[in-house]
C-alpha atoms as a PDB file:
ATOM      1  CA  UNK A   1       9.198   8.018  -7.068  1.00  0.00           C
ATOM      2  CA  UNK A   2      10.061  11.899  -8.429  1.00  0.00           C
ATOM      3  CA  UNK A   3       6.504  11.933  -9.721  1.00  0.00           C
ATOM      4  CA  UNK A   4       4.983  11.607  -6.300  1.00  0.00           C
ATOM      5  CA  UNK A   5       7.599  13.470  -4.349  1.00  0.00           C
ATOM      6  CA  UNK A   6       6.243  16.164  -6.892  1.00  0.00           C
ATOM      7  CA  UNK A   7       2.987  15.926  -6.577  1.00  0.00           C
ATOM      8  CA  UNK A   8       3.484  15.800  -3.234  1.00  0.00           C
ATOM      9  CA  UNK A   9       5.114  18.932  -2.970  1.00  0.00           C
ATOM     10  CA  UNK A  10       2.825  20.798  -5.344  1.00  0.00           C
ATOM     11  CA  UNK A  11      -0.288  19.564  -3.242  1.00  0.00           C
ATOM     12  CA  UNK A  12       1.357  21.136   0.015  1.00  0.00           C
ATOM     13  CA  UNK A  13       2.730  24.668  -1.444  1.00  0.00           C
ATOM     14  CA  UNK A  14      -0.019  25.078  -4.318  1.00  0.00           C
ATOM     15  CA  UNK A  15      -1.695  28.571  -4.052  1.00  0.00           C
ATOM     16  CA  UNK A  16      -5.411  28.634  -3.884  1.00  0.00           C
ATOM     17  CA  UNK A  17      -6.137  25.548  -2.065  1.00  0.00           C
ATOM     18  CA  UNK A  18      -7.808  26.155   0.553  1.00  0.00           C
ATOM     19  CA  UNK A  19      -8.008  22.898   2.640  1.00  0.00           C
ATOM     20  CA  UNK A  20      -8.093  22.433   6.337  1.00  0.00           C
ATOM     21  CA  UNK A  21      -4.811  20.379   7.740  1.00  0.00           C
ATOM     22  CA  UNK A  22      -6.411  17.416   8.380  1.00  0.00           C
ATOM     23  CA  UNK A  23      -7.383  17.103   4.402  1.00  0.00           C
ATOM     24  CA  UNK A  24      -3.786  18.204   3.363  1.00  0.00           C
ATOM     25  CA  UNK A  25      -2.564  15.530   6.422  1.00  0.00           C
ATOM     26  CA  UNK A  26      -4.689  12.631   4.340  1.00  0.00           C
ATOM     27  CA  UNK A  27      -3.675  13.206   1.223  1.00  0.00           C
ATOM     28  CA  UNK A  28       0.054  13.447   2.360  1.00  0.00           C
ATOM     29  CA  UNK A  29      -0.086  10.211   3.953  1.00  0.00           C
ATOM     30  CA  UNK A  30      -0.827   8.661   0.670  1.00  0.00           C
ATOM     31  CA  UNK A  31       1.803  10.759  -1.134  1.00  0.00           C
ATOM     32  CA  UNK A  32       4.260   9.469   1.681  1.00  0.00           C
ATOM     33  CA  UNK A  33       3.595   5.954   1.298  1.00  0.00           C
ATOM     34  CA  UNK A  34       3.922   5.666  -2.286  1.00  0.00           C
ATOM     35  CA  UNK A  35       7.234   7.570  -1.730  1.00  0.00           C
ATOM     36  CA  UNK A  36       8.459   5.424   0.459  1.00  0.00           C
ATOM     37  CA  UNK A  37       7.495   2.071  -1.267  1.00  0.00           C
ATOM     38  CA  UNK A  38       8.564   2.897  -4.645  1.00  0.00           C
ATOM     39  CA  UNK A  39      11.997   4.765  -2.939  1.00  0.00           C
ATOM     40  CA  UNK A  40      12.395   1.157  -0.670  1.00  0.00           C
ATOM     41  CA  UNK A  41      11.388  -0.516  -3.945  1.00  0.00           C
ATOM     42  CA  UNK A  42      13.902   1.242  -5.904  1.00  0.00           C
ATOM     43  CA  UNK A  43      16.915   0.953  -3.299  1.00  0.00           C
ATOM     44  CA  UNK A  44      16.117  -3.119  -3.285  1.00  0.00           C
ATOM     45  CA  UNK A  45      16.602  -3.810  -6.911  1.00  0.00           C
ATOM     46  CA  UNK A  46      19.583  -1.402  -6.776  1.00  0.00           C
ATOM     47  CA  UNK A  47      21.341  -2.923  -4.389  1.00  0.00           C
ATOM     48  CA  UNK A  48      20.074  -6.473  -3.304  1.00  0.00           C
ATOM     49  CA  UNK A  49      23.200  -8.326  -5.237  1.00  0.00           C
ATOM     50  CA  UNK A  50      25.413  -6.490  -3.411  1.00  0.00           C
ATOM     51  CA  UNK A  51      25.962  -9.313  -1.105  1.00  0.00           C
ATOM     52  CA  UNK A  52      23.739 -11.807   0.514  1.00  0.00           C
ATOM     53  CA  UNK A  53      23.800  -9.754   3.844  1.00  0.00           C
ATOM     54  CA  UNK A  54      22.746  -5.951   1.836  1.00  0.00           C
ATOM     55  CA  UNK A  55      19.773  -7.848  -0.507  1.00  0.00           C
ATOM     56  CA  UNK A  56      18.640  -9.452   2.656  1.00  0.00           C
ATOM     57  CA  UNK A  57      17.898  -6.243   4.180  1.00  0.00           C
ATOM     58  CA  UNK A  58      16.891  -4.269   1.591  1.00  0.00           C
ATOM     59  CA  UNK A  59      14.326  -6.784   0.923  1.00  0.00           C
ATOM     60  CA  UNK A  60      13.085  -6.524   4.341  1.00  0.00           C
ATOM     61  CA  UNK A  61      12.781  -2.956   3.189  1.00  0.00           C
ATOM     62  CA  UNK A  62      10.838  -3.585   0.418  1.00  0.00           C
ATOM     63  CA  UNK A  63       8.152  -5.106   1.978  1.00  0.00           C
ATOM     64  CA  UNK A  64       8.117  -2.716   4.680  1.00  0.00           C
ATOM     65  CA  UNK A  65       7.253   0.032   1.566  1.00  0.00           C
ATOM     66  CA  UNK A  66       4.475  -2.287   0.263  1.00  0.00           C
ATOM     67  CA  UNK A  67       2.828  -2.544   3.772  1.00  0.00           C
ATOM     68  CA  UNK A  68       3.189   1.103   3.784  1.00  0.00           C
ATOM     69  CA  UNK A  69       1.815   1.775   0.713  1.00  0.00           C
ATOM     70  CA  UNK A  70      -1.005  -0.974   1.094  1.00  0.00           C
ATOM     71  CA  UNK A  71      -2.158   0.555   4.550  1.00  0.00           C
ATOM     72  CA  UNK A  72      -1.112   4.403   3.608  1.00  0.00           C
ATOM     73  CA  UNK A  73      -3.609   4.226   0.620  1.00  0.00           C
ATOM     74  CA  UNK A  74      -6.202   3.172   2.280  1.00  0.00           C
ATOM     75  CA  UNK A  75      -6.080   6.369   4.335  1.00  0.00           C
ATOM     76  CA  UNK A  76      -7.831   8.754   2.195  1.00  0.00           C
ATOM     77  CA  UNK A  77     -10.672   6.255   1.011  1.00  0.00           C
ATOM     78  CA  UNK A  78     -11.528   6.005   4.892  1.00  0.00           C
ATOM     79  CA  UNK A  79     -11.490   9.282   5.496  1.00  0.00           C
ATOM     80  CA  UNK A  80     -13.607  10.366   2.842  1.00  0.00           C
ATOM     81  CA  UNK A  81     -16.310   7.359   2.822  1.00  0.00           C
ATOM     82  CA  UNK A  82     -16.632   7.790   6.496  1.00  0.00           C
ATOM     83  CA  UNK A  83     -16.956  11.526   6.192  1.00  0.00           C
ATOM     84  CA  UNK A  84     -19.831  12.209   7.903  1.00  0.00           C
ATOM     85  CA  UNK A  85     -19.254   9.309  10.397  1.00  0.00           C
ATOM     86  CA  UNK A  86     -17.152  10.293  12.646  1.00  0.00           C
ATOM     87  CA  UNK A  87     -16.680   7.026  15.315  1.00  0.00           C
ATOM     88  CA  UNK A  88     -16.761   4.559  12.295  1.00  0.00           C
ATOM     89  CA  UNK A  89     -13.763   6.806  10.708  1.00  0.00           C
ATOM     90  CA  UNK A  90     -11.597   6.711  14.020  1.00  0.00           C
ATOM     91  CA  UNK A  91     -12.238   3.398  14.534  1.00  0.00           C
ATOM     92  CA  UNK A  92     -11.313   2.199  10.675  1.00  0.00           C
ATOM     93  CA  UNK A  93      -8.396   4.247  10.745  1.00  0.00           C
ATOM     94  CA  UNK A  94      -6.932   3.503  14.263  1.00  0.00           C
ATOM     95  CA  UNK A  95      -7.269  -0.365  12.881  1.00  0.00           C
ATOM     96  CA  UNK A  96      -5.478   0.484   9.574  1.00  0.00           C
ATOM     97  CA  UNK A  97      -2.379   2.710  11.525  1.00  0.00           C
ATOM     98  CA  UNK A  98      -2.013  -0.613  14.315  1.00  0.00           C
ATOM     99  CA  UNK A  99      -2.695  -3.376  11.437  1.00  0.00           C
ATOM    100  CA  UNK A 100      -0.342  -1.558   9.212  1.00  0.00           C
ATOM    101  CA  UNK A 101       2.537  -0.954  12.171  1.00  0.00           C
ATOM    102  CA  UNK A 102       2.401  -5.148  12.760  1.00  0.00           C
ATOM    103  CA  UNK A 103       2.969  -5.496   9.426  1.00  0.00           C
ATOM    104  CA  UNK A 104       6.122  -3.173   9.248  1.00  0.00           C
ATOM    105  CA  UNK A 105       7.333  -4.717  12.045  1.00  0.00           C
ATOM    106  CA  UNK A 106       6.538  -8.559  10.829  1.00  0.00           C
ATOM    107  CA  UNK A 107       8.222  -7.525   7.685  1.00  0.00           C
ATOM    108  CA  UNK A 108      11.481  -7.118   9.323  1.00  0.00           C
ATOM    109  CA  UNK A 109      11.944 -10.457  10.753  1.00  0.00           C
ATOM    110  CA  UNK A 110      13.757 -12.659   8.760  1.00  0.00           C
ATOM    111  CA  UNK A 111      11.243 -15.603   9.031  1.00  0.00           C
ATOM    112  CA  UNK A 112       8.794 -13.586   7.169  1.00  0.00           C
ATOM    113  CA  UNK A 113      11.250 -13.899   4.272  1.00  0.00           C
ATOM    114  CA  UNK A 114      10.845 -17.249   3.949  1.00  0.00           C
ATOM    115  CA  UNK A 115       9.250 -18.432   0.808  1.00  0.00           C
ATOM    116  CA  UNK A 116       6.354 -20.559   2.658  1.00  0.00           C
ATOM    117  CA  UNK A 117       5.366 -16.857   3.715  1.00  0.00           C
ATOM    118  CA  UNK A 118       4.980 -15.594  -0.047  1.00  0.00           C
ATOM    119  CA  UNK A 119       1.054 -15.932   0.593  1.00  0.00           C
ATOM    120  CA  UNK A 120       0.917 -13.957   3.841  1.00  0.00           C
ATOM    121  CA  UNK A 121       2.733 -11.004   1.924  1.00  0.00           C
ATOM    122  CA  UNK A 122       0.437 -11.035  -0.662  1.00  0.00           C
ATOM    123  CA  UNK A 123      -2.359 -11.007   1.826  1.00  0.00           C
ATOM    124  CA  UNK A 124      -1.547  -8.188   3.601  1.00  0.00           C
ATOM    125  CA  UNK A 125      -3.890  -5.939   1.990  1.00  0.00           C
ATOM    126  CA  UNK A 126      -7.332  -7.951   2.732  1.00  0.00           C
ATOM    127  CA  UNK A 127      -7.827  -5.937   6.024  1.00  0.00           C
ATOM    128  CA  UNK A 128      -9.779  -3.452   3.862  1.00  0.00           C
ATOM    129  CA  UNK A 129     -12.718  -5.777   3.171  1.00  0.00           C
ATOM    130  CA  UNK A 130     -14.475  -5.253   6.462  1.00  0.00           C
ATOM    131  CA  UNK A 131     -14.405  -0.970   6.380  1.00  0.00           C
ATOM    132  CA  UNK A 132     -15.573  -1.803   2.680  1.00  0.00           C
ATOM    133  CA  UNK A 133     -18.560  -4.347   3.341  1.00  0.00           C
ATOM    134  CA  UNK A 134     -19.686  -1.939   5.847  1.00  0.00           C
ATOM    135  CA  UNK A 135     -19.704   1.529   3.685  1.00  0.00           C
ATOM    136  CA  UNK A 136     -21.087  -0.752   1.249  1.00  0.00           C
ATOM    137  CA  UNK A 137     -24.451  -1.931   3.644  1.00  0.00           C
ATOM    138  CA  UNK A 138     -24.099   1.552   5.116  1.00  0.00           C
ATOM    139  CA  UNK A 139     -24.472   3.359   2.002  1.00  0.00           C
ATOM    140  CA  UNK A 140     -25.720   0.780  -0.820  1.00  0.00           C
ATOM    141  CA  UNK A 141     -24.382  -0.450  -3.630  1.00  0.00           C
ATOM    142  CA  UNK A 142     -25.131   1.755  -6.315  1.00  0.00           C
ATOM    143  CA  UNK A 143     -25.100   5.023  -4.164  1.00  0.00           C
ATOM    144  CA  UNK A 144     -21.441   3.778  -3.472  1.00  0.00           C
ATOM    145  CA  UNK A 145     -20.643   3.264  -6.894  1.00  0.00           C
ATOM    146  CA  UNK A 146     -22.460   6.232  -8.521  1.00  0.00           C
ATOM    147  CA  UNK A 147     -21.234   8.890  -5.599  1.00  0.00           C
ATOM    148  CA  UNK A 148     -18.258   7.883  -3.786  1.00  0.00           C
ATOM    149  CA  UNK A 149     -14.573   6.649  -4.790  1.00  0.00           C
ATOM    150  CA  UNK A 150     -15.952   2.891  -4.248  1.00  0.00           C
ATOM    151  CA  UNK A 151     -15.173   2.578  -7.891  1.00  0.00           C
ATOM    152  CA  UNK A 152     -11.617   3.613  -7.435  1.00  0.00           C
ATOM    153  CA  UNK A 153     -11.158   1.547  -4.225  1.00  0.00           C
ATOM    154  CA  UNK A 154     -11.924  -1.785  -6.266  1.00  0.00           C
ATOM    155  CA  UNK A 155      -9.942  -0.292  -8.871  1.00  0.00           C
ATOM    156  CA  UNK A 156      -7.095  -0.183  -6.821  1.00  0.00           C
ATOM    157  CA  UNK A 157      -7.559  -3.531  -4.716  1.00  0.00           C
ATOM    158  CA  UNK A 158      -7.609  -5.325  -7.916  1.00  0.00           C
ATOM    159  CA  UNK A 159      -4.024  -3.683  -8.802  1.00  0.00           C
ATOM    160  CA  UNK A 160      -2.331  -4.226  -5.771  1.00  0.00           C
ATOM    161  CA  UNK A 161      -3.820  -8.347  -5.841  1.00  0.00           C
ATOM    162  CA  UNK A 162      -3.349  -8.754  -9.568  1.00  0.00           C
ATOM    163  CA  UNK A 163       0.631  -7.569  -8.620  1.00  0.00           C
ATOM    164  CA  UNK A 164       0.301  -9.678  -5.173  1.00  0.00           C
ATOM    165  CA  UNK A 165      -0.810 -12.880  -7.288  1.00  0.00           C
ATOM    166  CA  UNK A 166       1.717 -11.869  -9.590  1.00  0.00           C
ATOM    167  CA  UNK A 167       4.635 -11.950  -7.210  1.00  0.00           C
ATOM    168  CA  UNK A 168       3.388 -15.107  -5.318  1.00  0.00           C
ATOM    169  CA  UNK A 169       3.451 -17.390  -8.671  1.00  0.00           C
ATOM    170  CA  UNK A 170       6.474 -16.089  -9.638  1.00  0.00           C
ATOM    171  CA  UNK A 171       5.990 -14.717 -12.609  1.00  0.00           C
ATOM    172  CA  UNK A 172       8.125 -14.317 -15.438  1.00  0.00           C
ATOM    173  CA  UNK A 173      10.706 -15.973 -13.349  1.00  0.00           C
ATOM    174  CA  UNK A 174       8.826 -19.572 -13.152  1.00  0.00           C
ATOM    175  CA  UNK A 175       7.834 -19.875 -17.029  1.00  0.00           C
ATOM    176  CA  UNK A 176      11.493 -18.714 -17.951  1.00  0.00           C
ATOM    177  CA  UNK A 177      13.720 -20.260 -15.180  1.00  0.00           C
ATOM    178  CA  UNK A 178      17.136 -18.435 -15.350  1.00  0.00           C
ATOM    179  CA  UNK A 179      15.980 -15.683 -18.421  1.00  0.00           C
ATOM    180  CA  UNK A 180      15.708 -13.303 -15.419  1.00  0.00           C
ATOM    181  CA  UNK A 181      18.694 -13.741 -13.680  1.00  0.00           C
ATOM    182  CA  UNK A 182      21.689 -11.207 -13.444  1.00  0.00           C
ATOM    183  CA  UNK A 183      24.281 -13.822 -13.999  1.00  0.00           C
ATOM    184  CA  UNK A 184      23.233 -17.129 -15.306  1.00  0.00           C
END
C-alpha cells in the first residue's frame, strides 16, 4: 500500500518527465487501483472480526478493491497495445471502465457474498481475453511477445488467476480446517 502511494507520488512530481497528461492519467489509474485494493484489502483483515455487521462490509469492500485493481490494471496494457489504434483503444477501454463499474456495484450486494458465488469472483478478470486475442491476430504472436508488454500481460493474468484459484479452493484454510482461525 505505502509502496504504491509512493510510487505514485514520485511518478506525478518527478522532475524530467516529460509526459503528456493522458500518459501520466494511465499510469495513475493503475497506481490508484492497486492503492485502493491493497488499502480495502488491508482495512478487511483489520477489521472484519469486529462484528458480523463491520466484516460483512468490509468484505464487500474488498472485493470492490480487487475489481478495481483487476479492471484498473488493465488500463495501461490497452492503452499502450492499442497505441496507434485509436477506435479499438476507446472501444476496449470504454468496455473495461462499464465492465469494471458492474462489478463494483455487483460486489456490494450481499448475494454476491454468498459462497456459491466464489467462482464468479474469481472470474471477474476474464473480460481481458477478447482485447488480448485481438492485439494478438492484430499484431502476431511473436511481434507481441518480442515488442510489446504481451509478456507482462500473461505474466500478470496468471498472478491474479493463480491467487483467484487460490481463494476459490480455499486454500490453506481447507487442508488445515481451524489452523487459520483467530479463535478456535
Amino acid at each position: 500500500f505505502v509502496c504504491f502511494l509512493i510510487l505514485s507520488i514520485t511518478f506525478l512530481l518527478r522532475p524530467g518527465i516529460h509526459l503528456n497528461w493522458q500518459e501520466k492519467l494511465v499510469v495513475q489509474i493503475f497506481f490508484l487501483s492497486a492503492i485502493l485494493a491493497l488499502g480495502f484489502s488491508w482495512l478487511f483483515h483489520t477489521v472484519y472480526c469486529h462484528s458480523e455487521r463491520v466484516g460483512r462490509l468490509f468484505n464487500k469492500l474488498d472485493y470492490v478493491g480487487i475489481a478495481v485493481l483487476v479492471f484498473g490494471s488493465s488500463i495501461p496494457w490497452l492503452h499502450y497495445s492499442f497505441y496507434c489504434h485509436v477506435p479499438f483503444k476507446v472501444i476496449y477501454m470504454s468496455a473495461v471502465f462499464i465492465l469494471g463499474s458492474v462489478c463494483v456495484v455487483v460486489c456490494t450486494q450481499d448475494y454476491f457474498l454468498a459462497p456459491a458465488y466464489r467462482g464468479a469472483r474469481a472470474g471477474l478478470g476474464l473480460s481481458a481475453v477478447v482485447p488480448c486475442t485481438h492485439y494478438l491476430l492484430m499484431e502476431g504472436f511473436w511481434e507481441a511477445v518480442s515488442y510489446s508488454a504481451f509478456g507482462w500481460l500473461v505474466l500478470m493474468a496468471v498472478l491474479y488467476i493463480s491467487g483467484a484459484v487460490i481463494y476459490a479452493a480455499r486454500i490453506p484454510e481447507r487442508l488445515y480446517p481451524g489452523k487459520f482461525d483467530i479463535w478456535a
